[in-house]
Protein backbone atom coordinates (compact mmCIF):
# COMPACT_ATOMS: atom_id res chain seq x y z
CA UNK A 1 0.00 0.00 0.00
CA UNK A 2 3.00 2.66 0.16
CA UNK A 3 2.75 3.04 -3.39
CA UNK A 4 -1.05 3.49 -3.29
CA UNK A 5 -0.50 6.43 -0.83
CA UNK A 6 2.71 8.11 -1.71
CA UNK A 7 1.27 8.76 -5.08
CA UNK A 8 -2.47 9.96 -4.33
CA UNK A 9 -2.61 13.41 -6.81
CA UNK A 10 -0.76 11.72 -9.67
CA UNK A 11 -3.02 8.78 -10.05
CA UNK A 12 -5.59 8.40 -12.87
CA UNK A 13 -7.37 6.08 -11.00
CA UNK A 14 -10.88 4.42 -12.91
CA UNK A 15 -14.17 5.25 -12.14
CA UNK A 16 -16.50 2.60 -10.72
CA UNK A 17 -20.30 1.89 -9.75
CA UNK A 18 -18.39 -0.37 -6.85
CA UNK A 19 -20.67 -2.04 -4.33
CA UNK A 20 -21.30 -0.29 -1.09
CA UNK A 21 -21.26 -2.60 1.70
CA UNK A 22 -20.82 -0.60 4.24
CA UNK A 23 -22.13 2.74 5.33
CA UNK A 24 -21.27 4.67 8.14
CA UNK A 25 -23.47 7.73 9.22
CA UNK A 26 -21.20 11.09 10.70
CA UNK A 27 -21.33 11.43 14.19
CA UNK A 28 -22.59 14.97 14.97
CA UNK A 29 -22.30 14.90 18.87
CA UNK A 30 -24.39 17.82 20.05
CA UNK A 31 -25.06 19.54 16.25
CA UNK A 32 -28.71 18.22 16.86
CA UNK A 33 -30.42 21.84 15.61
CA UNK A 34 -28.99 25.55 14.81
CA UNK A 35 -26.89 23.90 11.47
CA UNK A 36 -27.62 24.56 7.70
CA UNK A 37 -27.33 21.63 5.35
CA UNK A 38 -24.89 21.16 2.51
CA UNK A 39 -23.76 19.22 0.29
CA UNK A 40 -20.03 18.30 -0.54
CA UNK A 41 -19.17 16.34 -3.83
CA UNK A 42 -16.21 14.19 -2.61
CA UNK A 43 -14.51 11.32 -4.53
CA UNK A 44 -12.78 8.20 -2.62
CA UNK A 45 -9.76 6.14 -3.58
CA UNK A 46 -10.51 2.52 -3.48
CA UNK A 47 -7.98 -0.20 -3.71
CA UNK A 48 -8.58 -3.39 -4.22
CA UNK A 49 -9.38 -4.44 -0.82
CA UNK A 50 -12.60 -2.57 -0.49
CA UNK A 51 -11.61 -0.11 2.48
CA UNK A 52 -11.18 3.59 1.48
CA UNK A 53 -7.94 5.08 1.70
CA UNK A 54 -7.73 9.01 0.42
CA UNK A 55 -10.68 11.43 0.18
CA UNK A 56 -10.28 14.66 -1.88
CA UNK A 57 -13.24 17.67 -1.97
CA UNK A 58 -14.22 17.97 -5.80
CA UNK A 59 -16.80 20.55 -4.49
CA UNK A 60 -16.68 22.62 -1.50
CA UNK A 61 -15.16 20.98 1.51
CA UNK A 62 -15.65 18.19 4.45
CA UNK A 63 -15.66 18.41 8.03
CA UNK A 64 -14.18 16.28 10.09
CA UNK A 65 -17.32 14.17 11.10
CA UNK A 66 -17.77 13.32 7.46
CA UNK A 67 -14.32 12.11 7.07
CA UNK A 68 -14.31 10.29 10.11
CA UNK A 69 -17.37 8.01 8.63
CA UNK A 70 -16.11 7.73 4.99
CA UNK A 71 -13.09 6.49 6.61
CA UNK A 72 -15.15 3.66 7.89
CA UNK A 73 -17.20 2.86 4.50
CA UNK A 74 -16.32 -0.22 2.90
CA UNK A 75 -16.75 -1.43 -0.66
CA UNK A 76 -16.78 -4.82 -2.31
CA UNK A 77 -13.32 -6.51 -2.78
CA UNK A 78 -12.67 -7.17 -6.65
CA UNK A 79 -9.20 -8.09 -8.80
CA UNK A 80 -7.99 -5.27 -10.56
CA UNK A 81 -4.57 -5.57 -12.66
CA UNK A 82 -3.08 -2.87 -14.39
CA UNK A 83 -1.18 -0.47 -13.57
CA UNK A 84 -3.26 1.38 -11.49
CA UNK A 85 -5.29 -1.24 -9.30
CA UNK A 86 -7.62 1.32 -7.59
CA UNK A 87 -11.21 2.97 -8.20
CA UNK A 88 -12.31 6.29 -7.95
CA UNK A 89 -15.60 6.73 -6.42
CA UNK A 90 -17.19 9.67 -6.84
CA UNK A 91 -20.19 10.64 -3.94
CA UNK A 92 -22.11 13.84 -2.95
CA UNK A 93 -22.45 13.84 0.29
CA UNK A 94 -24.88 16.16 2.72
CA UNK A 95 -22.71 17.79 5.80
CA UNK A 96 -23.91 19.74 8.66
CA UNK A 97 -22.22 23.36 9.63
CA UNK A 98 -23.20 25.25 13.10
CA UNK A 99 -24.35 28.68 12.67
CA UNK A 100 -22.17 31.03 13.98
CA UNK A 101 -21.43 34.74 12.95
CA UNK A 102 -19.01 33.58 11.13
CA UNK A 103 -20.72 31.02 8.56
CA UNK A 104 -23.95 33.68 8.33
CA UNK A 105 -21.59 35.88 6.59
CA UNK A 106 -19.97 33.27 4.49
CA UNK A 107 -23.51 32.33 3.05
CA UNK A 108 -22.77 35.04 0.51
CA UNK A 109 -20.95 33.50 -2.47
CA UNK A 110 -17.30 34.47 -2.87
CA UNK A 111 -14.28 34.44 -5.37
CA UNK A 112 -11.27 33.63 -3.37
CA UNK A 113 -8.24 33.28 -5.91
CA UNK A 114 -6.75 29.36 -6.14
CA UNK A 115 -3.25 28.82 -4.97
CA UNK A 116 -1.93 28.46 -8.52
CA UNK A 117 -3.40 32.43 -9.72
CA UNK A 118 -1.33 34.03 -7.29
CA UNK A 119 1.75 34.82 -9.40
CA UNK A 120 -0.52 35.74 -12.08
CA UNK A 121 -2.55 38.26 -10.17
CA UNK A 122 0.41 39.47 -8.35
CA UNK A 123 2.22 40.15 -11.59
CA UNK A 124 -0.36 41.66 -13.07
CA UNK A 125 -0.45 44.23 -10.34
CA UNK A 126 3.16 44.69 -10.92
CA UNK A 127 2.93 45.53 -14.56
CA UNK A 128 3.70 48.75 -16.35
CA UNK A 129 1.91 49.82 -20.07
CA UNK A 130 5.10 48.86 -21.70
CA UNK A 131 5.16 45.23 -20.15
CA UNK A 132 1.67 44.81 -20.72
CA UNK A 133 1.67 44.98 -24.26
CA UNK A 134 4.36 42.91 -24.68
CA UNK A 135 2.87 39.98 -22.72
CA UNK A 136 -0.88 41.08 -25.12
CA UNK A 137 1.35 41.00 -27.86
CA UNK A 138 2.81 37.48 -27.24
CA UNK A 139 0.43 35.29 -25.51
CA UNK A 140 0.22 31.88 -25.49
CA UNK A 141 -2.24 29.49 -27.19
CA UNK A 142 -3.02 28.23 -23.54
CA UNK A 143 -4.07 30.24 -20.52
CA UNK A 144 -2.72 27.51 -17.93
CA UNK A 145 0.61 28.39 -19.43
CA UNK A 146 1.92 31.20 -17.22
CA UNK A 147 -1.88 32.31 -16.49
CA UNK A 148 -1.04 35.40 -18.64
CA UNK A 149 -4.79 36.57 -19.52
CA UNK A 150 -4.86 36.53 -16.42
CA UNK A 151 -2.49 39.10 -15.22
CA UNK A 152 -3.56 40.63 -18.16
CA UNK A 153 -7.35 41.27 -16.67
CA UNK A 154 -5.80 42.82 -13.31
CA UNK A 155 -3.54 44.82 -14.96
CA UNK A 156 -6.31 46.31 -16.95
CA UNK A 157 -8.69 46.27 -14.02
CA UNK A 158 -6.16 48.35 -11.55
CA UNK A 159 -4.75 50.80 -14.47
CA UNK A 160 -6.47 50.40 -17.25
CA UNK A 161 -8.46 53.70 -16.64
CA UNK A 162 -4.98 55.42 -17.88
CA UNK A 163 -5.71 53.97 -21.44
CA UNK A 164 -9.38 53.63 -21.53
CA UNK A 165 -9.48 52.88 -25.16
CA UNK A 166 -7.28 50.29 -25.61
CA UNK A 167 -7.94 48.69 -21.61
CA UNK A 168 -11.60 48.33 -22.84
CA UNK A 169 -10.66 46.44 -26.17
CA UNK A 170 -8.30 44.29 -24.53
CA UNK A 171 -10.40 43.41 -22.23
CA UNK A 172 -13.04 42.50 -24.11
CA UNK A 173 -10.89 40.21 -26.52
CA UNK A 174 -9.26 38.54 -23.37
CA UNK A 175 -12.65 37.50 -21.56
CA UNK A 176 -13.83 36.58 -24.71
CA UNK A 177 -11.17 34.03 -25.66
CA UNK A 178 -11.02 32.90 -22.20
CA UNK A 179 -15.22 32.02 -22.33
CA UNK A 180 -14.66 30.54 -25.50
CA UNK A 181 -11.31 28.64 -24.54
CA UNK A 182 -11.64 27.51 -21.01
CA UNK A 183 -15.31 28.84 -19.49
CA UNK A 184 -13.97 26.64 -15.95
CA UNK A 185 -11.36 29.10 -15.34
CA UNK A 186 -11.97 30.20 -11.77
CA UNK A 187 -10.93 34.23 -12.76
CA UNK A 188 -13.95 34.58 -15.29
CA UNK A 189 -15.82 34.68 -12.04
CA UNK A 190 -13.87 37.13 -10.37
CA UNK A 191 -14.83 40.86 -10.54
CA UNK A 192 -11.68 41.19 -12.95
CA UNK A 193 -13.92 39.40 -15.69
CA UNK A 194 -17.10 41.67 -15.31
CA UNK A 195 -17.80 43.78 -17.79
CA UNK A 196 -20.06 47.15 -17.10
CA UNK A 197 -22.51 48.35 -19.58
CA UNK A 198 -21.82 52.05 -17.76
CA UNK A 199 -21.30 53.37 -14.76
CA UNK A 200 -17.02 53.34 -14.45
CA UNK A 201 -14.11 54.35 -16.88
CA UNK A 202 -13.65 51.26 -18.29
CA UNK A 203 -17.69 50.31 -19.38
CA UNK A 204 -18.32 48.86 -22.32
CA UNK A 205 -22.01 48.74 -23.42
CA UNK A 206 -20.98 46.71 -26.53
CA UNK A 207 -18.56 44.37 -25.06
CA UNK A 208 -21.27 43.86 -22.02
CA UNK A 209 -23.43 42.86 -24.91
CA UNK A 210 -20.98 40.44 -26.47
CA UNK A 211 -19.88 38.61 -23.48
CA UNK A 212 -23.09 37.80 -22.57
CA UNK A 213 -24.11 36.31 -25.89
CA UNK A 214 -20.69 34.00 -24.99
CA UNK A 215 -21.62 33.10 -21.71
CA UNK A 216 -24.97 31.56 -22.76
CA UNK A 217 -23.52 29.70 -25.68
CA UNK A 218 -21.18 28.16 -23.28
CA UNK A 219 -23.46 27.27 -20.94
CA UNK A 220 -25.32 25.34 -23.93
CA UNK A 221 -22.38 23.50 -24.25
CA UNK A 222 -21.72 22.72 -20.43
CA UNK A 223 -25.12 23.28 -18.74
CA UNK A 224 -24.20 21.15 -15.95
CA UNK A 225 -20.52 22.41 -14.73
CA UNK A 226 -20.74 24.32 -11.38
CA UNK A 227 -17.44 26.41 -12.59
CA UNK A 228 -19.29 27.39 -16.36
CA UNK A 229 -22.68 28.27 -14.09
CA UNK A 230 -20.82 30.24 -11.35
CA UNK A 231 -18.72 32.51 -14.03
CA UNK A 232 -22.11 32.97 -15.92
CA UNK A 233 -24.10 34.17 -12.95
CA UNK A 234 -21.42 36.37 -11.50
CA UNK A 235 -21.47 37.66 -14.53
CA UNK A 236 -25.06 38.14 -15.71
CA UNK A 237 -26.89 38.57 -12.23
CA UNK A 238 -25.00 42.61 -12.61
CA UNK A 239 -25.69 42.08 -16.87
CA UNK A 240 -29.39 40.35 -16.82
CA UNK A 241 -30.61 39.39 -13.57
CA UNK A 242 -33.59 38.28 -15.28
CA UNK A 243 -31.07 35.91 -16.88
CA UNK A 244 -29.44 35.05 -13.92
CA UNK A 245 -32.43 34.17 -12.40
CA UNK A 246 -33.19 31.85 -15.28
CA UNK A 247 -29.99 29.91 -15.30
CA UNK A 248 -29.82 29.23 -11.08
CA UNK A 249 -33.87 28.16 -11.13
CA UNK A 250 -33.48 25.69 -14.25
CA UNK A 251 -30.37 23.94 -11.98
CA UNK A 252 -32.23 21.97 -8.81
CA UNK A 253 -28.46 20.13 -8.43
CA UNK A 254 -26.32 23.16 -8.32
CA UNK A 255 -24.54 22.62 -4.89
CA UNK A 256 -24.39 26.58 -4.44
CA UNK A 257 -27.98 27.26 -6.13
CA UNK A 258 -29.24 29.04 -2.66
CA UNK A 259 -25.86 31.06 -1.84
CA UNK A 260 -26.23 32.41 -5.45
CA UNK A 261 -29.73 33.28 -5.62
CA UNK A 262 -29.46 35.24 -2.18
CA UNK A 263 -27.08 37.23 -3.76
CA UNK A 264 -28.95 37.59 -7.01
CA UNK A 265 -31.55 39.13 -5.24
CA UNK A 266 -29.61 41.43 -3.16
CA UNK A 267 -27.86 42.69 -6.26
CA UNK A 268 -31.13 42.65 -8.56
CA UNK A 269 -33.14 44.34 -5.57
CA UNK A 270 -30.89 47.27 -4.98
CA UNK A 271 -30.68 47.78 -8.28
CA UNK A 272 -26.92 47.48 -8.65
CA UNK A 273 -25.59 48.24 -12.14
CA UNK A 274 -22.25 48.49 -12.08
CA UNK A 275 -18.91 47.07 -10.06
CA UNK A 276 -15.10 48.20 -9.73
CA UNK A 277 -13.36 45.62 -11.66
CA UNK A 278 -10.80 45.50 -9.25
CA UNK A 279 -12.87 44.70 -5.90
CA UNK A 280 -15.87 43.63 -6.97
CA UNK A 281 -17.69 46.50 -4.38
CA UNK A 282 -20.91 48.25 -5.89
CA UNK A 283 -20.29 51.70 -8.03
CA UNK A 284 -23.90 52.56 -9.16
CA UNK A 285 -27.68 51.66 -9.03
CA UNK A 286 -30.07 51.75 -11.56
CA UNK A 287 -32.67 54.49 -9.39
CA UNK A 288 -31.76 56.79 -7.11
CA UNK A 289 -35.02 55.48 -5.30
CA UNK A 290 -36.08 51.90 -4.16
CA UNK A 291 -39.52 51.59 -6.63
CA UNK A 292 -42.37 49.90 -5.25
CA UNK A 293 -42.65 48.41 -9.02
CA UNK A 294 -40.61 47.02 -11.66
CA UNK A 295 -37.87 44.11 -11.87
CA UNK A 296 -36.17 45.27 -8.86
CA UNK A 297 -39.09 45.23 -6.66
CA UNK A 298 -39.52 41.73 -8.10
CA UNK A 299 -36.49 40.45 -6.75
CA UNK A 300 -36.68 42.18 -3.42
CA UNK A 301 -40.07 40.38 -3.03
CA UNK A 302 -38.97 37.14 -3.92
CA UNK A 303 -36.22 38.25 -1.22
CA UNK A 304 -38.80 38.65 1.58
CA UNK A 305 -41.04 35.42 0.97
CA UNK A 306 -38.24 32.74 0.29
CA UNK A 307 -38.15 30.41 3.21
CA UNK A 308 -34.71 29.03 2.23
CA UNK A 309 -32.55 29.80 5.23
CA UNK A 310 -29.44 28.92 3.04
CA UNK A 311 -30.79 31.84 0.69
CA UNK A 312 -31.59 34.54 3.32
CA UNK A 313 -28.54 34.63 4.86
CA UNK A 314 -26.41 34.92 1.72
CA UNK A 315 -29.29 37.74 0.57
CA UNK A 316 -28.83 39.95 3.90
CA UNK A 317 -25.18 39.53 3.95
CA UNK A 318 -24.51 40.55 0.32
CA UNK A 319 -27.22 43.12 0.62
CA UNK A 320 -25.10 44.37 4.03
CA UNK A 321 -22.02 44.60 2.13
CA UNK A 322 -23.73 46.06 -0.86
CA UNK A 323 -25.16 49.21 1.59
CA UNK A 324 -22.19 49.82 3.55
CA UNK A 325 -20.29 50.55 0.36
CA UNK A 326 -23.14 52.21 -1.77
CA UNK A 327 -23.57 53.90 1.60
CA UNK A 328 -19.61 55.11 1.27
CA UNK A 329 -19.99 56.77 -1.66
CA UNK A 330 -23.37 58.61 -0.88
CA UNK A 331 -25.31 56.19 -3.70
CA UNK A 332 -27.44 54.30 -1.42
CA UNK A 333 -31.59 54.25 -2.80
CA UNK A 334 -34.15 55.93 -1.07
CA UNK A 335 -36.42 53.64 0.72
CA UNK A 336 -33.36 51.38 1.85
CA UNK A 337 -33.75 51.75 5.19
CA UNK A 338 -37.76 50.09 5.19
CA UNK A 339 -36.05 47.52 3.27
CA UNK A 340 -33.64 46.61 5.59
CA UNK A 341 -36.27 46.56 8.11
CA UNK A 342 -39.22 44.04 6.37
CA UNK A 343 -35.82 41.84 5.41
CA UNK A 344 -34.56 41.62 9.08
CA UNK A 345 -37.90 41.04 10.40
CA UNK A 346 -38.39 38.34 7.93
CA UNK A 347 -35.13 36.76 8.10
CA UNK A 348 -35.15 36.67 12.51
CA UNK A 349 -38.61 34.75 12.11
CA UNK A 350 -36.81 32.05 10.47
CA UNK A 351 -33.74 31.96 12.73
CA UNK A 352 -34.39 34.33 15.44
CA UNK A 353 -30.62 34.15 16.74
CA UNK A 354 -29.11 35.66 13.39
CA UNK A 355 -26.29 37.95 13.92
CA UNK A 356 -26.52 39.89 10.81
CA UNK A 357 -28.02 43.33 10.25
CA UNK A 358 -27.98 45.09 6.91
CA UNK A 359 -28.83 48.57 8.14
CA UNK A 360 -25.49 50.19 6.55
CA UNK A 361 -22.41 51.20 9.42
CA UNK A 362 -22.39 54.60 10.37
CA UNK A 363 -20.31 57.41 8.34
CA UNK A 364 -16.30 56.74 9.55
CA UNK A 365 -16.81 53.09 10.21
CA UNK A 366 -14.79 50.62 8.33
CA UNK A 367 -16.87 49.14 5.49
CA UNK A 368 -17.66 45.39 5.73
CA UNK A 369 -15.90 43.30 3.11
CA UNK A 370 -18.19 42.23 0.47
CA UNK A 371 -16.97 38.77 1.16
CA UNK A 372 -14.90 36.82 3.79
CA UNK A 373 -11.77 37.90 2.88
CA UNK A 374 -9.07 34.96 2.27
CA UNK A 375 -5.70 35.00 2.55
CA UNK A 376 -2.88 32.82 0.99
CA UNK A 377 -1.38 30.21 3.53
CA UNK A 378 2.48 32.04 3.68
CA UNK A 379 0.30 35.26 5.11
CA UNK A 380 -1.41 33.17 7.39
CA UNK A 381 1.35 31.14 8.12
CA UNK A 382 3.87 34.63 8.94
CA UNK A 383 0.42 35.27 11.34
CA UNK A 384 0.62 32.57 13.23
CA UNK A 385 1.42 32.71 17.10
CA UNK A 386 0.99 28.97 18.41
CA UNK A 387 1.59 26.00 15.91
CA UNK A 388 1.06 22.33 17.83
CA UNK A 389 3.26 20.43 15.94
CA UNK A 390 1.26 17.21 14.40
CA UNK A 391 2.73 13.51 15.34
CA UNK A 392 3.49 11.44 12.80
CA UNK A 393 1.24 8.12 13.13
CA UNK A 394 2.46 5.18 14.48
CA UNK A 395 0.98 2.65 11.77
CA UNK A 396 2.06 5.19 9.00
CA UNK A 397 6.26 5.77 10.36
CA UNK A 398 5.95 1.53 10.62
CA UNK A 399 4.71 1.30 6.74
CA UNK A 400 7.11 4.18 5.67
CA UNK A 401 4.22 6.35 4.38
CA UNK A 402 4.21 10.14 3.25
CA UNK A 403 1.57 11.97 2.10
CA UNK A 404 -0.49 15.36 2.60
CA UNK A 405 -3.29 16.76 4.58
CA UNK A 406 -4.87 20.02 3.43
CA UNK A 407 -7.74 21.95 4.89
CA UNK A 408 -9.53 24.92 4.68
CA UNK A 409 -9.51 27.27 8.09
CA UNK A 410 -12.08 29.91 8.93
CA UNK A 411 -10.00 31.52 11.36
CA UNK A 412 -12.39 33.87 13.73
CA UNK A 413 -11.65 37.69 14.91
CA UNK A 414 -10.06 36.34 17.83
CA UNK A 415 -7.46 34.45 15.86
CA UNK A 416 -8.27 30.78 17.28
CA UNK A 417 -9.56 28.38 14.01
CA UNK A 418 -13.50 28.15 14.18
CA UNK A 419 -14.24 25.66 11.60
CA UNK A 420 -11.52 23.30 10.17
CA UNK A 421 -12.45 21.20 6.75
CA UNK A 422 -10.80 18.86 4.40
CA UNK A 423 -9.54 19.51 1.01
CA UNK A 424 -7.47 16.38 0.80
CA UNK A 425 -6.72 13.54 2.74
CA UNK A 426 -4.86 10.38 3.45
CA UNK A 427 -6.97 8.68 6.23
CA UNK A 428 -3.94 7.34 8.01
CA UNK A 429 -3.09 10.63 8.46
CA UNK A 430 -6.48 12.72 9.12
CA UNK A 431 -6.68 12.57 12.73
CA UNK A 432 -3.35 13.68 13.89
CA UNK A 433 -2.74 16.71 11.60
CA UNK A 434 -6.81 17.44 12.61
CA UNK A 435 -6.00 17.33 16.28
CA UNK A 436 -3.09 19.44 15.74
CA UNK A 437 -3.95 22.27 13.48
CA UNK A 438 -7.13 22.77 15.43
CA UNK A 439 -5.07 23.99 18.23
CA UNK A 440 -3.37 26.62 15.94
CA UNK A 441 -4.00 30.44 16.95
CA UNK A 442 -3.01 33.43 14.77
CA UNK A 443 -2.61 37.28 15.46
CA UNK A 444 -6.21 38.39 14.44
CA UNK A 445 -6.61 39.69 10.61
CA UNK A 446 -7.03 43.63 10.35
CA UNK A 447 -9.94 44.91 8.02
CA UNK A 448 -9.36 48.75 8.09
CA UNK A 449 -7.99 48.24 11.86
CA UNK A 450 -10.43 45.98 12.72
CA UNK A 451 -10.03 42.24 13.45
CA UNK A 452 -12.19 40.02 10.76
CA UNK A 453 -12.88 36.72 10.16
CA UNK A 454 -10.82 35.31 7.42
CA UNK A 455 -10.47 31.61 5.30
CA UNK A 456 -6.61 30.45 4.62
CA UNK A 457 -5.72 27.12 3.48
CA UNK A 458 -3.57 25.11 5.50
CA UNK A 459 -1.57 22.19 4.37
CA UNK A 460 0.70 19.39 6.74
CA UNK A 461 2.77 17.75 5.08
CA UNK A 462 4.23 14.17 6.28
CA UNK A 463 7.29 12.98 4.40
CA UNK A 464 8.81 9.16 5.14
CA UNK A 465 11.36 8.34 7.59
């Protein structure tokens, strides 16, 4: 089995409708009530034997309950030669999360940039006019190589207003190719992709018009991929809510259906028309006023009778975020403040205990970030103040094994980790590097001086000895 586990990530392990022989339900200990429901697409490496032996997160991520029962699962024995004698089974599984302060907020849908972007987006940041049109003028026929469009998109997005011209053109022709190329790629649904009819220096009513056309085409062609669906309604729910609203109703499945729609409607019901490229935070409205009619007033009603806890909390925290920064730059609608009062009401009669309020923070207040803000493990890593170093496993140092835990941290204000997931993991070496990192506690995370909630991935690594 040391070969089976020192090379989990490279495999190209076969898919299989193995038998399930045994199932073992999570233990949730006290999480009887005050929990929202989710569900995590996870895929399992199966050997030969039957008995699970690596779990990675294909779609969100697991807690540790989860993993401790998928651990447990067992699958028919079979003979499998080749080169590869394993199975990949692929499961969606439904997992629990406590509401806290913390996970209320998260509800809203984010972009948080993958590991492998950040050179890209830091070198686009970097760039001067001079550099950037050499890198336009010599891309390559692949985005993955060098992520180059990328850097490319926050170059334009951060200085582009310098060049208007020729940072709208370019911009257009890069989201374009990228739609048409590679719709999955995670930056298409970053605020760097969206393109304003009006509203900011760098709007383009045309190309607005044209990369919408290309979104829906490639949804045609992948209808059911959660990345395709999430760049097309970041997109379109700023472009054609009425679309957006289309696209997330038709898709039942869609793991993040709810957390989308909540924002739809907070975006849709203000009226929001236009974002900063950079940042993703709010520049205009369509009315000055909150109308008691029209396609706004549509979505602020389906807002106020949806029942879908999942879809309320997202709505009130985007719609928070939304005010305090409309609020910033004196752009908030008239009638926002009965709003926010039917949508509190509403949302404390289906979980009275909610910490969120979207009346907007007082002028001279730090803004709240549109989204939990997340930070790449070295900064979390130069933050951290107590590290519990994680033992290596007895039965794993007497087979020689090696392999890698990741999770995903919600670290809290106070710096101490509030909810600790899995991204990837070798069982044999789950509950050690669990037990460890849990005990981890950071200087808290400064949001305009103030200590915030943020989400950092953390990965222990075990080598052999």
């Amino acid at each position: 089995m040391l070969v089976a586990l020192s090379c989990i990530g490279a495999w190209a392990a076969e898919k299989s409708e193995a038998v399930l022989q045994t199932k073992v339900e999570p233990d949730w200990g006290t999480l009887t009530s005050g929990y929202l429901v989710e569900q995590a697409g996870v895929e399992l490496i199966v050997p030969p034997s039957g008995e699970p032996v690596s779990l990675v997160a294909t779609t969100g991520s697991v807690p540790a309950p989860v993993v401790r029962a998928l651990a447990q699962w067992r699958f028919s024995e079979y003979q499998k030669g080749g080169r590869n004698p394993a199975y990949l089974i692929s499961l969606k599984v439904p997992v629990r999360r406590k509401l806290d302060p913390e996970l209320e907020q998260s509800q809203s849908p984010t972009w948080h940039p993958p590991a492998e972007l950040d050179d890209a987006i830091k070198l686009g940041g970097n760039l001067d006019a001079g550099k950037a049109a050499q890198i336009l003028s010599n891309l390559p026929t692949g985005e993955a190589f060098g992520n180059f469009r990328t850097s490319l998109l926050v170059y334009y997005a951060k200085k582009g207003a310098k060049e208007p011209e020729n940072a709208r053109k370019a911009r257009r022709e890069l989201i374009i190719w990228l739609i048409r190329t590679f719709p999955q790629d995670s930056i298409l649904a970053s605020p760097y992709a969206i393109v304003n009819a009006s509203g900011e220096p760098l709007a383009d009513s045309e190309g607005a018009t044209l990369v919408k056309k290309e979104w829906l085409a490639a949804l045609k062609q992948y209808p059911k991929d959660e990345a395709v669906v999430e760049g097309a309604v970041s997109f379109l729910r700023v472009a054609d809510p009425s679309a957006a609203l289309r696209i997330a109703a038709d898709r039942t499945d869609w793991s993040a259906r709810s957390n989308w729609l909540g924002s739809l409607y907070a975006f849709a019901g203000l009226g929001v028309n236009a974002l900063a490229p950079d940042s993703g935070e709010p520049l205009a409205t369509e009315s000055p006023t909150l109308s008691p009619g029209g396609l706004a007033a549509s979505f602020r009603s389906a807002m106020l009778e949806s029942t879908d806890l999942k879809l309320i909390l997202s709505g009130v925290a985007t719609t928070a975020a939304l005010a305090n920064n409309l609020a910033a730059r004196s752009a908030l609608p008239e009638g926002y403040t009965e709003y926010c009062n039917a949508l509190m009401k509403h949302t404390r009669e289906l979980y009275p205990h909610t910490s969120l309020d979207c009346a907007p923070s007082l002028p001279g207040t730090a803004p709240i970030p549109v989204r939990t803000p997340r930070i790449g493990g070295d900064v979390a890593e130069a933050g951290l103040v107590k590290r519990v170093q994680p033992v290596y496993p007895k039965e794993a140092k007497r087979r020689h094994l090696q392999g890698t835990v990741e999770f995903i941290a919600l670290i809290g204000a106070d710096g101490r980790i509030h909810q600790l997931d899995v991204v990837r993991a070798p069982f044999v070496f789950f509950e050690e590097s669990y037990n460890a990192v849990l005990q981890w506690e950071y200087r808290p995370f400064l949001w305009h001086g103030k200590p915030v909630p943020v989400i950092t991935a953390i990965r222990v690594t075990y080598t052999r000895e």
